[in-house]
N, C-alpha and C. Protein backbone atom coordinates (compact mmCIF):
# COMPACT_ATOMS: atom_id res chain seq x y z
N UNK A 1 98.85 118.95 68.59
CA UNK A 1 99.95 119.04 69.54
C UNK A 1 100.21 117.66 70.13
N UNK A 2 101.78 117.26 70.45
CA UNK A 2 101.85 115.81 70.84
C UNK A 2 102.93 116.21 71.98
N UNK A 3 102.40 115.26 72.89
CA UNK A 3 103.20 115.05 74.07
C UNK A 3 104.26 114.03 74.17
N UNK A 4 105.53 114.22 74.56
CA UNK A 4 106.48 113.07 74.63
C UNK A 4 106.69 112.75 76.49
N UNK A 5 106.16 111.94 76.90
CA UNK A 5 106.79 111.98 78.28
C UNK A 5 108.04 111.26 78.28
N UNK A 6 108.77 112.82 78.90
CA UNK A 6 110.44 112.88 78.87
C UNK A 6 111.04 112.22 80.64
N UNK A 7 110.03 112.40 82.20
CA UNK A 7 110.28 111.73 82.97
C UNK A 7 109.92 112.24 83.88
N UNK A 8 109.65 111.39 84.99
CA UNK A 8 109.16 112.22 86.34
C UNK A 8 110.35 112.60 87.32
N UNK A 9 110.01 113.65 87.88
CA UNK A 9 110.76 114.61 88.99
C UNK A 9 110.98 113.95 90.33
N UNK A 10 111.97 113.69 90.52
CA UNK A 10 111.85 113.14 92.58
C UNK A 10 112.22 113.94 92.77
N UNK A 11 111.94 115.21 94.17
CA UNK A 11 112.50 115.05 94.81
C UNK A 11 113.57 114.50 96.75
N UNK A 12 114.67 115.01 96.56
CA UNK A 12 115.30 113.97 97.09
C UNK A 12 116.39 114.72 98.07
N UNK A 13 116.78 114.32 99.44
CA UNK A 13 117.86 114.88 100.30
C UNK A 13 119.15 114.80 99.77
N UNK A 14 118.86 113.71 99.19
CA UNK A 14 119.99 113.01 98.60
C UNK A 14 119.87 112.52 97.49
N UNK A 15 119.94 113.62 96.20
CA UNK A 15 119.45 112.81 94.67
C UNK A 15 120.41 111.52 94.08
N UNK A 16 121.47 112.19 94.52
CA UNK A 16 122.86 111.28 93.81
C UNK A 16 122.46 110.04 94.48
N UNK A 17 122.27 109.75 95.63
CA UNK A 17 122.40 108.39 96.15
C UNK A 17 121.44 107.86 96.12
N UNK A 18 120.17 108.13 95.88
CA UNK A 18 118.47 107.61 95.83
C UNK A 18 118.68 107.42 94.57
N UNK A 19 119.14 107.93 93.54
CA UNK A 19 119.05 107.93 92.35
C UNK A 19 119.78 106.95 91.68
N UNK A 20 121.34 106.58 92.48
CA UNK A 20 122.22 105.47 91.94
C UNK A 20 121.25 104.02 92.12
N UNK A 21 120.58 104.31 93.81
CA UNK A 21 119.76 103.32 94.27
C UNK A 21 118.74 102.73 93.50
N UNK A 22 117.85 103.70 92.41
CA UNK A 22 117.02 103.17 91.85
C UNK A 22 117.48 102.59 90.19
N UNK A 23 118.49 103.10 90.22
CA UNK A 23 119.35 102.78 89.12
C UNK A 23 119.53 101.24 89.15
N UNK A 24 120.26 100.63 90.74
CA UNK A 24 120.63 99.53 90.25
C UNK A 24 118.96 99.01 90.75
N UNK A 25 117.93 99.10 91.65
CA UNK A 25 116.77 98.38 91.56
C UNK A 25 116.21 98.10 90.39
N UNK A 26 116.29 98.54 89.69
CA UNK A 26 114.99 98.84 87.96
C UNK A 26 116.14 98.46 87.00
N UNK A 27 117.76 98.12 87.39
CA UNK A 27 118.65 97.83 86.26
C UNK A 27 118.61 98.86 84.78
N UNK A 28 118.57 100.18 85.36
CA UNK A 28 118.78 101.05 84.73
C UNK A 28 119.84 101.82 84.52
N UNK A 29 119.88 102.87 83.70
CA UNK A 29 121.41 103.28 83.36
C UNK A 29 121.73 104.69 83.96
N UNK A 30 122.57 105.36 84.06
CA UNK A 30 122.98 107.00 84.45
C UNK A 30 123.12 107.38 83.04
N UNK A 31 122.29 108.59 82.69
CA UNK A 31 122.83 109.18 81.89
C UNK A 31 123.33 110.14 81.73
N UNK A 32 122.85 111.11 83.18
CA UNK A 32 123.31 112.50 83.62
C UNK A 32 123.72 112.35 85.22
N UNK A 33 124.54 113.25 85.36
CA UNK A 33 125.17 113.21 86.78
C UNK A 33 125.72 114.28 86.86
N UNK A 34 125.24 115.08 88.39
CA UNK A 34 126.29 116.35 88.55
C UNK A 34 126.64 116.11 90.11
N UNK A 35 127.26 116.98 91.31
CA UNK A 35 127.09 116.61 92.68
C UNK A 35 125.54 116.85 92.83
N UNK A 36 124.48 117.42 92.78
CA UNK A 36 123.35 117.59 92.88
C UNK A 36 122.06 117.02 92.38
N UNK A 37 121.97 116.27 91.01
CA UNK A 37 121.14 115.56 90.47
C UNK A 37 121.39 113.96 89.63
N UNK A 38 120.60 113.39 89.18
CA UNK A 38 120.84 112.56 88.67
C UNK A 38 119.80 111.98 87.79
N UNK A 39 119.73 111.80 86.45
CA UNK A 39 118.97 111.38 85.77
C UNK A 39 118.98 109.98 85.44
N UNK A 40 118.18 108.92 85.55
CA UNK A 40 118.15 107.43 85.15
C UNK A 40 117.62 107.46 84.48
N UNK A 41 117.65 106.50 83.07
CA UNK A 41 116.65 105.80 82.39
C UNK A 41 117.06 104.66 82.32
N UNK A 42 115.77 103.64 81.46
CA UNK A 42 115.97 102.32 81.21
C UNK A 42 116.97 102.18 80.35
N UNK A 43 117.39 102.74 79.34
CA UNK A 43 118.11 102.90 78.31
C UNK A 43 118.48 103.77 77.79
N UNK A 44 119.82 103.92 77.62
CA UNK A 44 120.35 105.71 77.34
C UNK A 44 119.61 106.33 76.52
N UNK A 45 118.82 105.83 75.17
CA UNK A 45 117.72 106.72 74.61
C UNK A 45 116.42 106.45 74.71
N UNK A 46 116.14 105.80 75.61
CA UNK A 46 114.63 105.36 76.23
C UNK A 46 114.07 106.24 77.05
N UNK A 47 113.16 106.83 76.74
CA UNK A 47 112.67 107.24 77.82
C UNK A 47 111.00 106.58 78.24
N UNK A 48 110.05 106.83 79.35
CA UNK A 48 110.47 108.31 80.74
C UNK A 48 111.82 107.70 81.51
N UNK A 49 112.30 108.96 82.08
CA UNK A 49 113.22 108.54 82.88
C UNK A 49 113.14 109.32 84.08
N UNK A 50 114.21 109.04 84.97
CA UNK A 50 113.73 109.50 86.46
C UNK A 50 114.60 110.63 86.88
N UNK A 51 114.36 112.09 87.12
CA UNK A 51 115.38 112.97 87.24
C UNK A 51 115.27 113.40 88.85
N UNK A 52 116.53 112.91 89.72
CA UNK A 52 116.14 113.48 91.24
C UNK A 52 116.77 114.39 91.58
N UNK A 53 116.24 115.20 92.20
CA UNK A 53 116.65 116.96 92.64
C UNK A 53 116.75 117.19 93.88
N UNK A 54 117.67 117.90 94.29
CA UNK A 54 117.46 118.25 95.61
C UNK A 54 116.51 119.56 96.11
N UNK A 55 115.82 118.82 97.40
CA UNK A 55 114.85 119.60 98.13
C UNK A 55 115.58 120.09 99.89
N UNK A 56 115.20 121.11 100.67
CA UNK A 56 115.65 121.03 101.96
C UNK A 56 114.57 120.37 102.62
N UNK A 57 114.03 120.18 102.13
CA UNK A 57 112.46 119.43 103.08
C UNK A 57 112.44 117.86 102.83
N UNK A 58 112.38 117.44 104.53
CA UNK A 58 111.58 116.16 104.04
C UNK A 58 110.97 115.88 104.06
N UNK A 59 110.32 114.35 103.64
CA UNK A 59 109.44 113.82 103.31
C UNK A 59 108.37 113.94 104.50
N UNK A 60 107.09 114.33 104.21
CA UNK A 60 106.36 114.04 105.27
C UNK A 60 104.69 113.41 105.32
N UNK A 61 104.91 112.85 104.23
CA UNK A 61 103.73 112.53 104.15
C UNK A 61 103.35 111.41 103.05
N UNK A 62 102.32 110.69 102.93
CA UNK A 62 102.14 109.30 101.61
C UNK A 62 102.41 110.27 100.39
N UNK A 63 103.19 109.24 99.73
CA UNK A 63 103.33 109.99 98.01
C UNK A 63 102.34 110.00 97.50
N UNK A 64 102.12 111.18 96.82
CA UNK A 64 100.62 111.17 96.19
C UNK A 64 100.86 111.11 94.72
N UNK A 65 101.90 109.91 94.67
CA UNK A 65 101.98 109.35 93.21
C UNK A 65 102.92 108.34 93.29
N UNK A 66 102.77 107.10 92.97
CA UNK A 66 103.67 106.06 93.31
C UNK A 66 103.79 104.91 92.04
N UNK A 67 104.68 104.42 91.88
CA UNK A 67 104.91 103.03 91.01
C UNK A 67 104.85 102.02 91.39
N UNK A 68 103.90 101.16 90.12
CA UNK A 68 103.63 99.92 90.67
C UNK A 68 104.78 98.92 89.72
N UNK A 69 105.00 97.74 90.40
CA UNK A 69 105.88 96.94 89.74
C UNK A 69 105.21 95.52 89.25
N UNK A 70 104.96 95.26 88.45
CA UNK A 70 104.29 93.59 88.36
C UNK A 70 105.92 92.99 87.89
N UNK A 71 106.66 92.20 89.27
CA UNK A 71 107.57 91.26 88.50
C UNK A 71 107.20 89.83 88.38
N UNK A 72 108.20 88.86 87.59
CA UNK A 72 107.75 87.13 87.29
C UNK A 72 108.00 86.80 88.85
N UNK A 73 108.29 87.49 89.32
CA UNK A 73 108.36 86.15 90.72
C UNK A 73 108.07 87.64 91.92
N UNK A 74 107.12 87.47 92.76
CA UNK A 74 106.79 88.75 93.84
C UNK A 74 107.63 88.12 94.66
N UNK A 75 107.84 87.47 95.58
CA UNK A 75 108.30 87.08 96.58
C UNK A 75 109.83 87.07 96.21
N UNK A 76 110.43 86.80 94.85
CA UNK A 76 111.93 86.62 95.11
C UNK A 76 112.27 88.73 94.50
N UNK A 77 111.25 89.15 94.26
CA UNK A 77 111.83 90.96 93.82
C UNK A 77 111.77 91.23 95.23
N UNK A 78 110.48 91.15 96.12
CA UNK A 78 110.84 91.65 97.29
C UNK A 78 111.77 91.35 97.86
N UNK A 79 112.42 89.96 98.02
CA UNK A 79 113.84 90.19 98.74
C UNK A 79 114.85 90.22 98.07
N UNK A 80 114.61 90.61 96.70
CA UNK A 80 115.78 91.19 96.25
C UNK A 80 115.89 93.20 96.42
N UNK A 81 114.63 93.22 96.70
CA UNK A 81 114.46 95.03 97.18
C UNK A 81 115.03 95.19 98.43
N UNK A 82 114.45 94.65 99.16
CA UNK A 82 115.19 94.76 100.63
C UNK A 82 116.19 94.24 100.96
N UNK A 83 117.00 93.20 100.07
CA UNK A 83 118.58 93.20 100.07
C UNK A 83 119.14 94.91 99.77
N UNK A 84 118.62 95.19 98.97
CA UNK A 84 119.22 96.31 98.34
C UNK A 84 118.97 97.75 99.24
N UNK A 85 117.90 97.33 100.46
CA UNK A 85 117.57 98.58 101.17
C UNK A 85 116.42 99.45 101.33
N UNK A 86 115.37 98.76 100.37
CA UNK A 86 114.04 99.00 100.53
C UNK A 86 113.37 98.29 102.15
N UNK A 87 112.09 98.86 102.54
CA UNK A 87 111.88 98.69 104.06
C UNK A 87 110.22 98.36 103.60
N UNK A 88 109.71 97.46 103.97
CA UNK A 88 108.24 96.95 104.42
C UNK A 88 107.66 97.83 104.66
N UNK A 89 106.70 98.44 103.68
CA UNK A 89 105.38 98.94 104.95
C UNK A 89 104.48 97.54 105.48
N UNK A 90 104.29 97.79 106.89
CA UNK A 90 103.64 97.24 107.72
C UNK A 90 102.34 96.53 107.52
N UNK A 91 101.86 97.66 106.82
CA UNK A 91 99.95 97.46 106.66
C UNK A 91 99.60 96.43 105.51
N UNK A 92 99.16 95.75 105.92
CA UNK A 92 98.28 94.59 105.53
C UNK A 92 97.23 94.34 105.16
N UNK A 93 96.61 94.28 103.81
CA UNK A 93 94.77 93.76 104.04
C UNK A 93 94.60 92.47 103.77
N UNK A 94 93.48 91.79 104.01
CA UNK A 94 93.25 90.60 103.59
C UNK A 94 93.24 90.18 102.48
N UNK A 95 93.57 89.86 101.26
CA UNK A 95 93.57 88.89 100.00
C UNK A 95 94.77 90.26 98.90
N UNK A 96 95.34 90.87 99.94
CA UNK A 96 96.06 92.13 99.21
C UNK A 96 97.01 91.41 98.51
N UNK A 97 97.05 91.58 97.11
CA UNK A 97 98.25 90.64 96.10
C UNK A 97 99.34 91.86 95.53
N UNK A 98 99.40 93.01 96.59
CA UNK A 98 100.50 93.84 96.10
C UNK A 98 101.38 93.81 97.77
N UNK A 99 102.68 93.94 97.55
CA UNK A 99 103.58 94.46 98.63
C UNK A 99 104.33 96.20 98.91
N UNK A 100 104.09 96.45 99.39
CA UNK A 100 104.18 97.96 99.84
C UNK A 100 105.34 98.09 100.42
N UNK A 101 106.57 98.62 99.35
CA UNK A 101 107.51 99.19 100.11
C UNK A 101 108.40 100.67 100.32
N UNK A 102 109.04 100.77 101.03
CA UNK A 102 109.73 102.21 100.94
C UNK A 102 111.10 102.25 100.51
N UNK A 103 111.67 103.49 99.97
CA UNK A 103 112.63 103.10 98.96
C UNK A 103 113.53 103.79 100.08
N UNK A 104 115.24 104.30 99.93
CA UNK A 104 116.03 104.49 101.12
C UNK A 104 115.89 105.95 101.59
N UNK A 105 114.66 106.76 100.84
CA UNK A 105 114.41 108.19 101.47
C UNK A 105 112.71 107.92 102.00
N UNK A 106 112.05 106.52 102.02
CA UNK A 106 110.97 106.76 102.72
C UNK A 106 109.53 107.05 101.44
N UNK A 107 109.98 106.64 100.06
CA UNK A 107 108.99 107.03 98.85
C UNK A 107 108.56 105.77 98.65
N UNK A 108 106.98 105.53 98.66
CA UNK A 108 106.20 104.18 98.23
C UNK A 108 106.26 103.93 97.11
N UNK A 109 106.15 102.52 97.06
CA UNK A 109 106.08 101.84 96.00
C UNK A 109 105.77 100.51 96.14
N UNK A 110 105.05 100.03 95.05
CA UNK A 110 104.08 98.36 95.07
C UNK A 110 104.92 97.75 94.35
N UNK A 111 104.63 96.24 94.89
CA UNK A 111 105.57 95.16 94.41
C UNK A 111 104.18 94.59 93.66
N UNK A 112 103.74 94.39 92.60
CA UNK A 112 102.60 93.71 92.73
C UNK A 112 102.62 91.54 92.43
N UNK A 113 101.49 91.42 92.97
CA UNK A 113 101.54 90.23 92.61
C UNK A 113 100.88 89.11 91.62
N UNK A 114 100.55 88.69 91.22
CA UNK A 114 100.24 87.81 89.89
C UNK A 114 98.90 88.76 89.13
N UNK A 115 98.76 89.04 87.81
CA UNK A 115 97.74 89.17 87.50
C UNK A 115 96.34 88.54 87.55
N UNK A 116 95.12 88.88 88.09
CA UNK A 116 94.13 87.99 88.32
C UNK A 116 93.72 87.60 86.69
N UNK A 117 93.03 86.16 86.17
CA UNK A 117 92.93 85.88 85.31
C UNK A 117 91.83 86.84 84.69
């Protein structure tokens, strides 16, 4: 038996607009769209891709599943995230080489920074 991972589930108050949002962060494409959901991938036949749904509940708590990002430059993705509307988490450790941010419904995610040799 073989598994294809086809994409992970958000959900979202607002799928259409979290979903356009991560679309243009990750420079990904729409491939599905209704008033209610929205599916991204990297490439119209690439997958995993990201399908967001609407929930009446919000968020209330750390995601207990999050994406990490290793880009060529940490410092110029983060302010290109938070141009776009991503928000700082606060917390800090000492020699921490990832950045922690929240996306425009409040969902974590790491910026990371250089691979150690």
């Amino acid at each position: 038996m073989a598994l294809e991972w086809e994409q992970i589930i958000v959900d979202s108050a607002d799928p259409v607009a979290l979903g356009r949002w991560w679309a243009e962060a990750l420079g990904w494409v729409v491939v599905d769209e209704s008033e209610e959901i929205i599916e991204i991938r990297p490439e119209p036949d690439r997958m995993p891709g990201l399908l967001f749904v609407p929930v009446p509940e919000g968020k209330t708590s750390k995601n207990r599943l999050h994406p990490d990002f290793r880009p060529d430059d940490q410092a110029a993705e983060v302010a290109r995230l938070l141009s776009l509307g991503a928000r700082r988490v606060d917390t800090v450790q000492d020699g921490q080489r990832w950045v922690t941010l929240l996306d425009p419904e409040g969902n974590e995610f790491c910026v990371l920074g250089e691979r150690k040799s």
